[in-house]
Structures are given as C-alpha cells and as structure tokens.
C-alpha atoms as a PDB file:
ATOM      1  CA  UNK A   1      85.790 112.900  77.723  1.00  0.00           C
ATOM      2  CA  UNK A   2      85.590 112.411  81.677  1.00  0.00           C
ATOM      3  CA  UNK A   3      88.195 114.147  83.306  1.00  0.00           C
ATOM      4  CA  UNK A   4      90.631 111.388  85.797  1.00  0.00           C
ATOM      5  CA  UNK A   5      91.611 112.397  89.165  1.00  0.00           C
ATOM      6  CA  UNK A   6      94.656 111.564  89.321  1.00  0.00           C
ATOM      7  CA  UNK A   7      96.935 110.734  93.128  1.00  0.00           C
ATOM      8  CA  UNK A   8      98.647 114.583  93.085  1.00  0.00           C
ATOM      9  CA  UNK A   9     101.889 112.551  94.525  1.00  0.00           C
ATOM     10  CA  UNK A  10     102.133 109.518  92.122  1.00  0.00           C
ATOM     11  CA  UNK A  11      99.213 109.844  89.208  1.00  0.00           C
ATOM     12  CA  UNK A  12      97.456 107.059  90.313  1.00  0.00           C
ATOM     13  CA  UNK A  13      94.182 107.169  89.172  1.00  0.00           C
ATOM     14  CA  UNK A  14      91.754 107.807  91.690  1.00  0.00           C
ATOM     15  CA  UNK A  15      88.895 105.923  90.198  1.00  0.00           C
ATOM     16  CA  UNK A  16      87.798 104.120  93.166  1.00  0.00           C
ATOM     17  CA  UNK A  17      86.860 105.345  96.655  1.00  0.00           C
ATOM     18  CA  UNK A  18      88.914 102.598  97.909  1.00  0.00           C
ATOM     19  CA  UNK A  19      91.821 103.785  96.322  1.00  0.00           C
ATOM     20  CA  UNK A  20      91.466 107.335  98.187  1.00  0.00           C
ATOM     21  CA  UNK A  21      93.852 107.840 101.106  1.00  0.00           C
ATOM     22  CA  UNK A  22      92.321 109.210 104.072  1.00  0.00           C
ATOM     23  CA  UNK A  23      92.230 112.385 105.937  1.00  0.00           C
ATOM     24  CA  UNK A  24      92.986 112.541 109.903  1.00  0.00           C
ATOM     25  CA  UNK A  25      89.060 112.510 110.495  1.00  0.00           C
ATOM     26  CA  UNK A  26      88.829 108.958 108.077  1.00  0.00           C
ATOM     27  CA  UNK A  27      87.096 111.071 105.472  1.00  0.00           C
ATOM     28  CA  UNK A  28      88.754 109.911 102.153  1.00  0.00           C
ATOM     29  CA  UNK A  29      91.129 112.205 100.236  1.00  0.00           C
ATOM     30  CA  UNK A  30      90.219 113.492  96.727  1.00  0.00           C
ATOM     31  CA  UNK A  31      93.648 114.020  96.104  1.00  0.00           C
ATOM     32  CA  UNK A  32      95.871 111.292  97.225  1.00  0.00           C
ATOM     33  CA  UNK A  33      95.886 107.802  97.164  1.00  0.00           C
ATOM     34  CA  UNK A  34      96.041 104.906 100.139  1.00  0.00           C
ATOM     35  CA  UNK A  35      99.528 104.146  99.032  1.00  0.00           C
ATOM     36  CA  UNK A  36     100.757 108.107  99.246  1.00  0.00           C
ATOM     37  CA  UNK A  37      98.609 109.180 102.116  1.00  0.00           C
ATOM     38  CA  UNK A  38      97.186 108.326 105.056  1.00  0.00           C
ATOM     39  CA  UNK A  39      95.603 109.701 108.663  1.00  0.00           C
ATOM     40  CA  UNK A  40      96.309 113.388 106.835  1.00  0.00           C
ATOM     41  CA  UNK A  41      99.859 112.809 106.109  1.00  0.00           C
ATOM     42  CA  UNK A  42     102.253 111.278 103.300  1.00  0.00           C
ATOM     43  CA  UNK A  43     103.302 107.714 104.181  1.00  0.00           C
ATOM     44  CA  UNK A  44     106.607 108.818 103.412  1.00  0.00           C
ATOM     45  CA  UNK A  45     107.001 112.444 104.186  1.00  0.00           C
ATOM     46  CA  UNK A  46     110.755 112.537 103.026  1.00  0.00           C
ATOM     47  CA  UNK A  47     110.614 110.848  99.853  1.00  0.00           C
ATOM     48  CA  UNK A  48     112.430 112.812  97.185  1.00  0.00           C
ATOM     49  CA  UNK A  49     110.674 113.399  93.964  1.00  0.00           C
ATOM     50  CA  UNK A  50     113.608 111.591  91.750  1.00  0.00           C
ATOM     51  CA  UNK A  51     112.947 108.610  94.508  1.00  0.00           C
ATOM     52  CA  UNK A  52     108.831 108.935  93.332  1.00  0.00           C
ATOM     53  CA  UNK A  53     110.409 108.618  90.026  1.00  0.00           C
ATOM     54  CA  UNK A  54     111.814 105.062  91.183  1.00  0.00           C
ATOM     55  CA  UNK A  55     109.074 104.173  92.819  1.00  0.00           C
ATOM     56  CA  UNK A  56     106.559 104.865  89.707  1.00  0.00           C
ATOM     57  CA  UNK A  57     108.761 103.100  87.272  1.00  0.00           C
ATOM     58  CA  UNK A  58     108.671  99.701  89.770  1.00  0.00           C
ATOM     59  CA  UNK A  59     105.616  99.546  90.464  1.00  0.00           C
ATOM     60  CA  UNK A  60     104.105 100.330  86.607  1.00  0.00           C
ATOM     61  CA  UNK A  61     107.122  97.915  85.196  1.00  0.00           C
ATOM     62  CA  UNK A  62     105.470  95.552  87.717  1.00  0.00           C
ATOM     63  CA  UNK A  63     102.278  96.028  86.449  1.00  0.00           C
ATOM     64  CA  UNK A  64     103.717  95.408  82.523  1.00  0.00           C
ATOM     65  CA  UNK A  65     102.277  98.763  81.359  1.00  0.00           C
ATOM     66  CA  UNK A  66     102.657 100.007  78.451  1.00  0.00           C
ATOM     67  CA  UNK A  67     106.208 102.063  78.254  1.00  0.00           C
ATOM     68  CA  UNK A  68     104.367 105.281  76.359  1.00  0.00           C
ATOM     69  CA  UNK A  69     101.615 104.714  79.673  1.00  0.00           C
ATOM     70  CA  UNK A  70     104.664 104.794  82.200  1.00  0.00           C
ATOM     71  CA  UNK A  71     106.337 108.076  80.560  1.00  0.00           C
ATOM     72  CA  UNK A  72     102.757 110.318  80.306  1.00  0.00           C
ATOM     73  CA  UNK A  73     102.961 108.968  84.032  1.00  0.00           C
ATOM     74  CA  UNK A  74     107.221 109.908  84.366  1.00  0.00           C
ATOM     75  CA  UNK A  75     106.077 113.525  82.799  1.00  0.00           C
ATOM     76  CA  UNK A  76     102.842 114.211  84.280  1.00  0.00           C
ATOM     77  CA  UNK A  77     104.960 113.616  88.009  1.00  0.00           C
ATOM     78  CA  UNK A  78     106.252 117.441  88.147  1.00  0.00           C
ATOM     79  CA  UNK A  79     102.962 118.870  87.802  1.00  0.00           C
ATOM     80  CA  UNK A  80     101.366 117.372  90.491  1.00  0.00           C
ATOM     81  CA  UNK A  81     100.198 118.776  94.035  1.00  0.00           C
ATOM     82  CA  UNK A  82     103.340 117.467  95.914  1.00  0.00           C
ATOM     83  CA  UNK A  83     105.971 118.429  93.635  1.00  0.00           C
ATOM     84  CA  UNK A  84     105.018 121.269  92.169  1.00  0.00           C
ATOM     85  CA  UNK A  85     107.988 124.217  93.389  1.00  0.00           C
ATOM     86  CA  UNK A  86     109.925 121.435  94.194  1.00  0.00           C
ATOM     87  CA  UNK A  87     113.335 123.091  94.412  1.00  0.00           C
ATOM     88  CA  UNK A  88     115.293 120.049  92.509  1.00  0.00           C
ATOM     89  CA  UNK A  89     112.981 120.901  89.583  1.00  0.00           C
ATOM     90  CA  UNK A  90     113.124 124.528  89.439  1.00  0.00           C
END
C-alpha cells in the first residue's frame, strides 16, 4: 500500500503538487497544504485546534464524505505536526 502524505494541520491529502502550500522561497511544502500554509507561515496562525475541528467537519460535510471518512479525519487531527503537544490535548 502507498503511504498518503497527509496536510500535518488538517489531513488533507497531499496528493497533488498543487495542493502543497508554499515555503517563503515559493518552494512547495511537503507538509502543509495551500489552504493551511502559505509564504512559510499558517494562514491562520491562531486557530485553535477544537476550531480545526470545526473547520474539518464543514468543509468534509461540504464535500458529502463519508461520516466513518470524516472521523479517521476528526481522530487522525491530534497526531499531526501542528497539534501535536498541544496543551488543550495533553
């Protein structure tokens, strides 16, 4: 099985290189996406991890994925790059 990159801020899967944010020298990110990161830095640097929550269940609800797809997403969040020693989790 081919392992998925996955955004390390909002598991987006980072299957595309035009789904890649970018780094402050335009090189693309391998671990964020456009809508996370951009220039080097998060779009929004104060978002709270329960708001990421929020955002992911939108967005996916949106998208009319499946609801076992949107939890793996929901429970995968904590683990990621961004969050990880998050002190609202510990």
């Amino acid at each position: 099985m081919e392992k998925l990159d996955l955004c390390q801020s909002c598991t987006m899967p980072l299957d595309s290189e035009a789904l890649k944010g970018t780094e402050k020298d335009g090189s693309k990110s391998n671990e964020y996406c456009m809508y996370c990161y951009q220039n080097g830095a998060f779009v929004h640097p104060d978002m709270t991890f329960f708001e990421m929550e929020g955002v992911l269940k939108t967005q996916m609800g949106k998208m009319n994925l499946p609801p076992g797809l949107v939890q793996k997403s929901l429970d995968t969040l904590p683990h990621l790059k961004r969050w990880k020693g998050d002190p609202h989790l510990l």
